[in-house]
C-alpha atoms as a PDB file:
ATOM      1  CA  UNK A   1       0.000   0.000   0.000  1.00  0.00           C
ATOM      2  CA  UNK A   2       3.011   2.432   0.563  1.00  0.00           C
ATOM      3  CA  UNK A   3       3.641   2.175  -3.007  1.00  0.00           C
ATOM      4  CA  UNK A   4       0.655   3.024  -4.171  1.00  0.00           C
ATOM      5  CA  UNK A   5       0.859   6.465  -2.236  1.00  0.00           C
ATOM      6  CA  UNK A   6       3.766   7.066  -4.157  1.00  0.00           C
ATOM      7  CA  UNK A   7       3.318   6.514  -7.865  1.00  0.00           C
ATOM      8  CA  UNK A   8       1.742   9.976  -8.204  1.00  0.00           C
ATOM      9  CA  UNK A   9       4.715  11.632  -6.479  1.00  0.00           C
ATOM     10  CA  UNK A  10       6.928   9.648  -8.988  1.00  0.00           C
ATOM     11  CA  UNK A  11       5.097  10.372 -11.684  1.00  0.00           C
ATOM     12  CA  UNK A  12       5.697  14.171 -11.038  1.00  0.00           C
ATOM     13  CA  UNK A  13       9.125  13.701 -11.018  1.00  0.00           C
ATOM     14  CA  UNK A  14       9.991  14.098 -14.734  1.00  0.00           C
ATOM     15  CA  UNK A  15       7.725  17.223 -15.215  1.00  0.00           C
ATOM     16  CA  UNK A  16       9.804  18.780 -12.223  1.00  0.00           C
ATOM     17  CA  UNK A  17      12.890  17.502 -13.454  1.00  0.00           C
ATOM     18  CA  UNK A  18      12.105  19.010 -16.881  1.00  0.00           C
ATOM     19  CA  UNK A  19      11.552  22.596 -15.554  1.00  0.00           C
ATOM     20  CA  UNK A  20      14.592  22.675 -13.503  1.00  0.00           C
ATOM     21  CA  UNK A  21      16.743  21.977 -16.618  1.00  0.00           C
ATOM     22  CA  UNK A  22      15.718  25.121 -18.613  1.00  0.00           C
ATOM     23  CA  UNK A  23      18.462  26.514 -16.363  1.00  0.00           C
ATOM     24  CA  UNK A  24      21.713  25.012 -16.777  1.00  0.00           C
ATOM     25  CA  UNK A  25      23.189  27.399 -13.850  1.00  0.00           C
ATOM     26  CA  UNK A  26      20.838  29.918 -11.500  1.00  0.00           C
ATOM     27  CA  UNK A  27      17.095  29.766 -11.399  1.00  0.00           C
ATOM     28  CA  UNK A  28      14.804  30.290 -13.474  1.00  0.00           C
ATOM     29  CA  UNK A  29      13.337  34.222 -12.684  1.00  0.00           C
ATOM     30  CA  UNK A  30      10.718  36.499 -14.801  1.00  0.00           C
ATOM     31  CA  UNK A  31      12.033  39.485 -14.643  1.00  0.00           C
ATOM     32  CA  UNK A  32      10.515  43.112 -16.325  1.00  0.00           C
ATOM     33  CA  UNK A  33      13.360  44.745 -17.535  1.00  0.00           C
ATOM     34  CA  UNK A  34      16.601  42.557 -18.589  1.00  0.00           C
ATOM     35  CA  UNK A  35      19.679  44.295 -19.692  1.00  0.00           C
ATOM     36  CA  UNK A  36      23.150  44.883 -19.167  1.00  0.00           C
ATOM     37  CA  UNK A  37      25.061  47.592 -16.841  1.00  0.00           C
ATOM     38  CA  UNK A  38      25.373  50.422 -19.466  1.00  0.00           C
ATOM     39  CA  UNK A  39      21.918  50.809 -19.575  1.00  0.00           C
ATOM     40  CA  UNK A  40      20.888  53.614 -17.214  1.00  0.00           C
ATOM     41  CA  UNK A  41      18.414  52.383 -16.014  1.00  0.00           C
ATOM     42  CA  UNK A  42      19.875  49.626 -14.978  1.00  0.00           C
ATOM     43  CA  UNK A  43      22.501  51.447 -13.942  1.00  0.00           C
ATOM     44  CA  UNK A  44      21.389  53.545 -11.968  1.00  0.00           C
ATOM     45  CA  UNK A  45      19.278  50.920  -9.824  1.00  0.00           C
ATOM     46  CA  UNK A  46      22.282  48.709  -9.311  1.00  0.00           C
ATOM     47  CA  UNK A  47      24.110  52.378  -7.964  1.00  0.00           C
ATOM     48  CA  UNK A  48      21.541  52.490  -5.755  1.00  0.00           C
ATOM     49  CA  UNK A  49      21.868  49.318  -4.006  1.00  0.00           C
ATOM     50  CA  UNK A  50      25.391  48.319  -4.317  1.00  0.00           C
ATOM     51  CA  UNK A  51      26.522  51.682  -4.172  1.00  0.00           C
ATOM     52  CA  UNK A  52      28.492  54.658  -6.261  1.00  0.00           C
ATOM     53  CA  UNK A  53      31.461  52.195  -7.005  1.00  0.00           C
ATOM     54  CA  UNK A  54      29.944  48.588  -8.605  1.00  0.00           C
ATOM     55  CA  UNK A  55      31.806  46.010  -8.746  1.00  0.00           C
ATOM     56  CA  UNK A  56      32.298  44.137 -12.081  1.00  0.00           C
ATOM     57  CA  UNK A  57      29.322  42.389 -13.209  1.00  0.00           C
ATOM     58  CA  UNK A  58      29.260  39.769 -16.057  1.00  0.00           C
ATOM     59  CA  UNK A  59      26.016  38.528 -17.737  1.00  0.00           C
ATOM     60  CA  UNK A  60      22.736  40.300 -17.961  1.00  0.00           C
ATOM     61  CA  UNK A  61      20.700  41.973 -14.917  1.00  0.00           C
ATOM     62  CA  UNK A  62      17.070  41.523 -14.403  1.00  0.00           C
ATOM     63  CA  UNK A  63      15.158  43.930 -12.136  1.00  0.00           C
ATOM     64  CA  UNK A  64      12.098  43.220 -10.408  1.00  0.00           C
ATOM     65  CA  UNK A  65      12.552  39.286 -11.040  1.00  0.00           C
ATOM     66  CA  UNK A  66      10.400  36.939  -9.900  1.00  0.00           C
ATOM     67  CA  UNK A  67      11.455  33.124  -9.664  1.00  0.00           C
ATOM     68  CA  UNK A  68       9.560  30.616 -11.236  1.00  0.00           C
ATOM     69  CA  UNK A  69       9.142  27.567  -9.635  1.00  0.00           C
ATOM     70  CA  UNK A  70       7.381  24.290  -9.193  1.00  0.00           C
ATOM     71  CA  UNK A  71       5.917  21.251 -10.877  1.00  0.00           C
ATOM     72  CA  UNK A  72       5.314  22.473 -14.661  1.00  0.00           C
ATOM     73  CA  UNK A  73       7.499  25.541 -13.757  1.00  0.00           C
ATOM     74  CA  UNK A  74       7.774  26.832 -17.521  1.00  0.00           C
ATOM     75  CA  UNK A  75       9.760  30.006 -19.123  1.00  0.00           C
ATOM     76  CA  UNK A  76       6.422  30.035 -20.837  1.00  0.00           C
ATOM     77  CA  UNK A  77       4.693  30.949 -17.523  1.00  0.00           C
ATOM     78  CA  UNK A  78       6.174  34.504 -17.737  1.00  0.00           C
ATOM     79  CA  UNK A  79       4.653  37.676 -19.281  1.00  0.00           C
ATOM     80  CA  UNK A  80       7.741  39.453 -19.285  1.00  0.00           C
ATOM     81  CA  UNK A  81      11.396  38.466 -19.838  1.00  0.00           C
ATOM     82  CA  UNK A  82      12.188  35.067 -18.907  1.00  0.00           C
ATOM     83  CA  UNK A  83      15.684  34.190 -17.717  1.00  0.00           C
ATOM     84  CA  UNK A  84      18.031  32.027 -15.864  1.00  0.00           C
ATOM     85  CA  UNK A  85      19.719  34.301 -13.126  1.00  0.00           C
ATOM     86  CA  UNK A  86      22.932  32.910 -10.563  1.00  0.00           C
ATOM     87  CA  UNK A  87      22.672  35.626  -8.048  1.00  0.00           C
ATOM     88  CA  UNK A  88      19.428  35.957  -6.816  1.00  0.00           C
ATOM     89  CA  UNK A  89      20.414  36.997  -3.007  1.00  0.00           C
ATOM     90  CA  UNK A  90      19.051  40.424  -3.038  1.00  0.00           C
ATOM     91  CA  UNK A  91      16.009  41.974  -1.151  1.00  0.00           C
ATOM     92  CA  UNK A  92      12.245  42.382  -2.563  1.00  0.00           C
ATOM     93  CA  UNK A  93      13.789  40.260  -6.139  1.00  0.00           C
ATOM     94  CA  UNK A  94      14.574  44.034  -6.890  1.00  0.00           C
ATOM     95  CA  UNK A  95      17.590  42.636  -9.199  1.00  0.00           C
ATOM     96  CA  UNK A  96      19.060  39.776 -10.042  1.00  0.00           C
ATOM     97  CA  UNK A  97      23.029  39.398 -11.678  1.00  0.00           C
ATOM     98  CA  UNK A  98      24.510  36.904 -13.789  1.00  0.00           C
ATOM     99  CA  UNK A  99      21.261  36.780 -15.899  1.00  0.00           C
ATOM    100  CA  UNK A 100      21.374  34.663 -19.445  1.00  0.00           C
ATOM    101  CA  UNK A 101      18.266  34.599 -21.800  1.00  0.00           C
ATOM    102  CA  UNK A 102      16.046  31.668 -21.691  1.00  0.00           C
ATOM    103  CA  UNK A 103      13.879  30.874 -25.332  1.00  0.00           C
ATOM    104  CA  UNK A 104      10.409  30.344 -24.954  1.00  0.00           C
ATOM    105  CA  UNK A 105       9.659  27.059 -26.617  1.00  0.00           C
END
């Protein structure tokens, strides 16, 4: 009977597995405005969290990101810009660093 319980939780297992893989590295975040540090907007956000002197930032930034997540989890699922983001430690998702662009399939 314990084995019964589980095939649905198995069964889930390849549609999870398949939405963590869209990212190879970082999660998988929605994000309304992706770009890179010369644009002032950008800029000027990032100056006024991290301060007057950044420090060097490689990849794309996404601000206001939200992460997408859970079974069926889907770059589709997002209105925006969707794309797969390895620093994701800041407050309120205001920005996210290391961002690469994710096609929508």
């Amino acid at each position: 009977m314990k084995f019964v319980n589980s095939i649905p939780a198995l069964l889930a297992l390849p549609i999870l597995a398949a939405a963590q893989s869209v990212c190879t590295t970082g999660s998988l975040q929605c994000c309304e405005q992706v770009g890179n540090v010369s644009n002032s907007i950008i800029h000027n956000v990032l100056t006024l969290i991290l301060g007057p002197t950044l420090p060097t930032i490689t990849g794309l930034v996404g601000v206001e990101c939200t992460a997408i997540t859970g079974v069926g989890a889907s770059a589709s699922l997002c209105a925006e810009t969707p794309v797969c983001c390895t620093n994701t430690t800041f407050p309120n998702d205001i920005i996210a660093l290391g961002c690469s662009p994710v096609s929508v399939d």
